[in-house]
Protein backbone atom coordinates (compact mmCIF):
# COMPACT_ATOMS: atom_id res chain seq x y z
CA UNK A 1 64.68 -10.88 23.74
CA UNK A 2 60.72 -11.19 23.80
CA UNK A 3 58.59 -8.91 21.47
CA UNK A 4 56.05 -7.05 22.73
CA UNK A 5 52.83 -8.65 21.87
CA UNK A 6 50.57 -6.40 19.44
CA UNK A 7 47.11 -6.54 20.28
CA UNK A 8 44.54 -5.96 17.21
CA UNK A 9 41.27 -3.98 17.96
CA UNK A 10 38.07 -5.76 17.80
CA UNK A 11 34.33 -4.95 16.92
CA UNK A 12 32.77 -2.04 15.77
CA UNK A 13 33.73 1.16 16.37
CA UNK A 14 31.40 3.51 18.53
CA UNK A 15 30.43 5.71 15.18
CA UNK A 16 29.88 1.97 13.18
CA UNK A 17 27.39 1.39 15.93
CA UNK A 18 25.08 4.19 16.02
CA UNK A 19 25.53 4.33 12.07
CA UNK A 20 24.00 0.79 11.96
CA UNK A 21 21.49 1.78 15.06
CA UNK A 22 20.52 4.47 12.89
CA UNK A 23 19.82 2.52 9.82
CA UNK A 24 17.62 0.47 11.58
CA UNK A 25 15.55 2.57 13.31
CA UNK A 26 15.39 4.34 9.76
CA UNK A 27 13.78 1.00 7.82
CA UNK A 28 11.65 0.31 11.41
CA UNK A 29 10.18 3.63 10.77
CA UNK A 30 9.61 3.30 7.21
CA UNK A 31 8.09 0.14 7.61
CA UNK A 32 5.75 1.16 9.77
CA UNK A 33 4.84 4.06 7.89
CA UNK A 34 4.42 2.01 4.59
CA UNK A 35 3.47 -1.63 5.49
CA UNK A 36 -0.28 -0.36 7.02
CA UNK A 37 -1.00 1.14 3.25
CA UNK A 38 0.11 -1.82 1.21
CA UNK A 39 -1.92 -3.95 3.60
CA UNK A 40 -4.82 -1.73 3.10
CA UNK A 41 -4.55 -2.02 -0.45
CA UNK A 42 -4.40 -5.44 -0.09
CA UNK A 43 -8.17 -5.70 0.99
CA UNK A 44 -9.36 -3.14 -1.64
CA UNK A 45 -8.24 -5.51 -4.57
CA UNK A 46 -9.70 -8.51 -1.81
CA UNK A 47 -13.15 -6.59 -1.89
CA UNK A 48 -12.91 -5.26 -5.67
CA UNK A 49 -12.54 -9.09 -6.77
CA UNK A 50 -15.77 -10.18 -4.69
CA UNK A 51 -17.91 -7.44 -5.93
CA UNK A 52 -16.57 -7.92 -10.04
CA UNK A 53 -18.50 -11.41 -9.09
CA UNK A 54 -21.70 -10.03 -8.66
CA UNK A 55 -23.43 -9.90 -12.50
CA UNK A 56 -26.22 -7.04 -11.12
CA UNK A 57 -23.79 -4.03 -11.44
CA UNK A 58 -24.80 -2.53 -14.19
CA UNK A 59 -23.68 1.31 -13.49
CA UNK A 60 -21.61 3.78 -11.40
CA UNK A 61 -24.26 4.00 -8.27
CA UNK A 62 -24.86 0.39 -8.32
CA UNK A 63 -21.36 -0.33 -7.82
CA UNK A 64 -21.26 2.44 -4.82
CA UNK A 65 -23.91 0.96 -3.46
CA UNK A 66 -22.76 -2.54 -3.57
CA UNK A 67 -19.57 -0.99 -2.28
CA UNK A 68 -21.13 1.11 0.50
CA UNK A 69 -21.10 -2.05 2.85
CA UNK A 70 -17.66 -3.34 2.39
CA UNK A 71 -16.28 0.15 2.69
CA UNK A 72 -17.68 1.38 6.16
CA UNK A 73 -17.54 -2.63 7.63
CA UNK A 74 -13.45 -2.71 6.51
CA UNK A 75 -13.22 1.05 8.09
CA UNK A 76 -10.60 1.76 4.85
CA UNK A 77 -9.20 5.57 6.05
CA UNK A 78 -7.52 6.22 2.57
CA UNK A 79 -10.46 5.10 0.03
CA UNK A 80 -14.02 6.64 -0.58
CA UNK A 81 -16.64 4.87 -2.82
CA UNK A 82 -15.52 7.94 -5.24
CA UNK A 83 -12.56 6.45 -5.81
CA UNK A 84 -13.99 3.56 -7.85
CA UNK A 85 -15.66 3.66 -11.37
CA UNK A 86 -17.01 1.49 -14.08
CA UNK A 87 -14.52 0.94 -17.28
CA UNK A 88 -13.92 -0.46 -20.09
CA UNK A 89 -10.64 -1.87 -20.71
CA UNK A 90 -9.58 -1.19 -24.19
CA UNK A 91 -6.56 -3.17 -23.59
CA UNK A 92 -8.94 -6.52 -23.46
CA UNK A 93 -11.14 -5.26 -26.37
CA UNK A 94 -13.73 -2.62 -24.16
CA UNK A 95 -14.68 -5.47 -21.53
CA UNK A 96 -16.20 -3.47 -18.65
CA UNK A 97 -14.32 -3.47 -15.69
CA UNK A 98 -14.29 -2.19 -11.77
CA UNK A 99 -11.45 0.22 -11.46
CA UNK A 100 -9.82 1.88 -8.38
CA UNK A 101 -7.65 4.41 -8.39
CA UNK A 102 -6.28 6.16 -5.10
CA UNK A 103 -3.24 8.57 -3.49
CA UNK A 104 -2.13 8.08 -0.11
CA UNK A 105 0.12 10.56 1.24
CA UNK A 106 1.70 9.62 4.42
CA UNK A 107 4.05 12.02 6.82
CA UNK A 108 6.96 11.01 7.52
CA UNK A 109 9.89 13.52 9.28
CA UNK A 110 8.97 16.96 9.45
CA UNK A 111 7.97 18.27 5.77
CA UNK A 112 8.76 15.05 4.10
CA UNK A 113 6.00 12.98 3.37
CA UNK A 114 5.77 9.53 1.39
CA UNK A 115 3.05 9.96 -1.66
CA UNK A 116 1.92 6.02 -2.55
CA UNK A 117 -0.51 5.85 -5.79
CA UNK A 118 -2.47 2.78 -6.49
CA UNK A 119 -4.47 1.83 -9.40
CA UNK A 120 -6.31 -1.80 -9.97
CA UNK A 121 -8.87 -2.83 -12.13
CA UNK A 122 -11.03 -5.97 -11.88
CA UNK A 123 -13.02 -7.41 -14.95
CA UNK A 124 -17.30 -7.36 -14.23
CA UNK A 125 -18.27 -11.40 -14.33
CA UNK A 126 -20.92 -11.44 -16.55
């Protein structure tokens, strides 16, 4: 007498497919949300390292004027020449120091946004 043969199922189920579908498109749009900002960021430190070179800052509107180029040549959407100031770092006994600090606030679905903070500080070549 022959057994009927039992055949087992195979690959994903219909819901297992548009739950990993969904995933991905979920990370894609992150990602793309995100990765612009970090890049962004990026270039700030890029630009706050070159200008800590120069030794002729010696206050706040020097620095925003030696800034003033970089910032409208880059076309940065998320930081203003405000956002930068002269320091001193008391964690490296008061050495004086170019310091950004910045929000970005980025929508994402509806009412949910993503709020990013960033904060960098570059010590003045002297």
């Amino acid at each position: 007498m022959m057994t009927p043969s039992k055949k087992q199922q195979r690959g994903a189920t219909f819901l297992t497919w548009i739950a990993t579908v969904s995933l991905i498109v979920f990370i894609a749009i992150t990602a793309i949300k995100l990765v612009p900002i970090y890049l962004e960021f990026s270039a700030v430190k890029t630009m706050t390292q070159e200008v800590a070179q120069d030794s002729s800052i010696k206050d706040t509107q020097q620095l925003r004027r030696k800034l003033a180029g970089p910032l409208n040549v880059n076309g940065f959407s998320n930081v203003l020449d405000k956002h930068f100031s002269l320091v001193l770092l008391r964690e490296q006994n008061n050495v004086p120091a170019i310091q950004v600090d910045y929000e970005v606030r980025k929508k994402w679905f509806a009412n949910i946004e993503f709020l990013v903070s960033f904060h960098h500080a570059e010590v003045l070549k002297r």
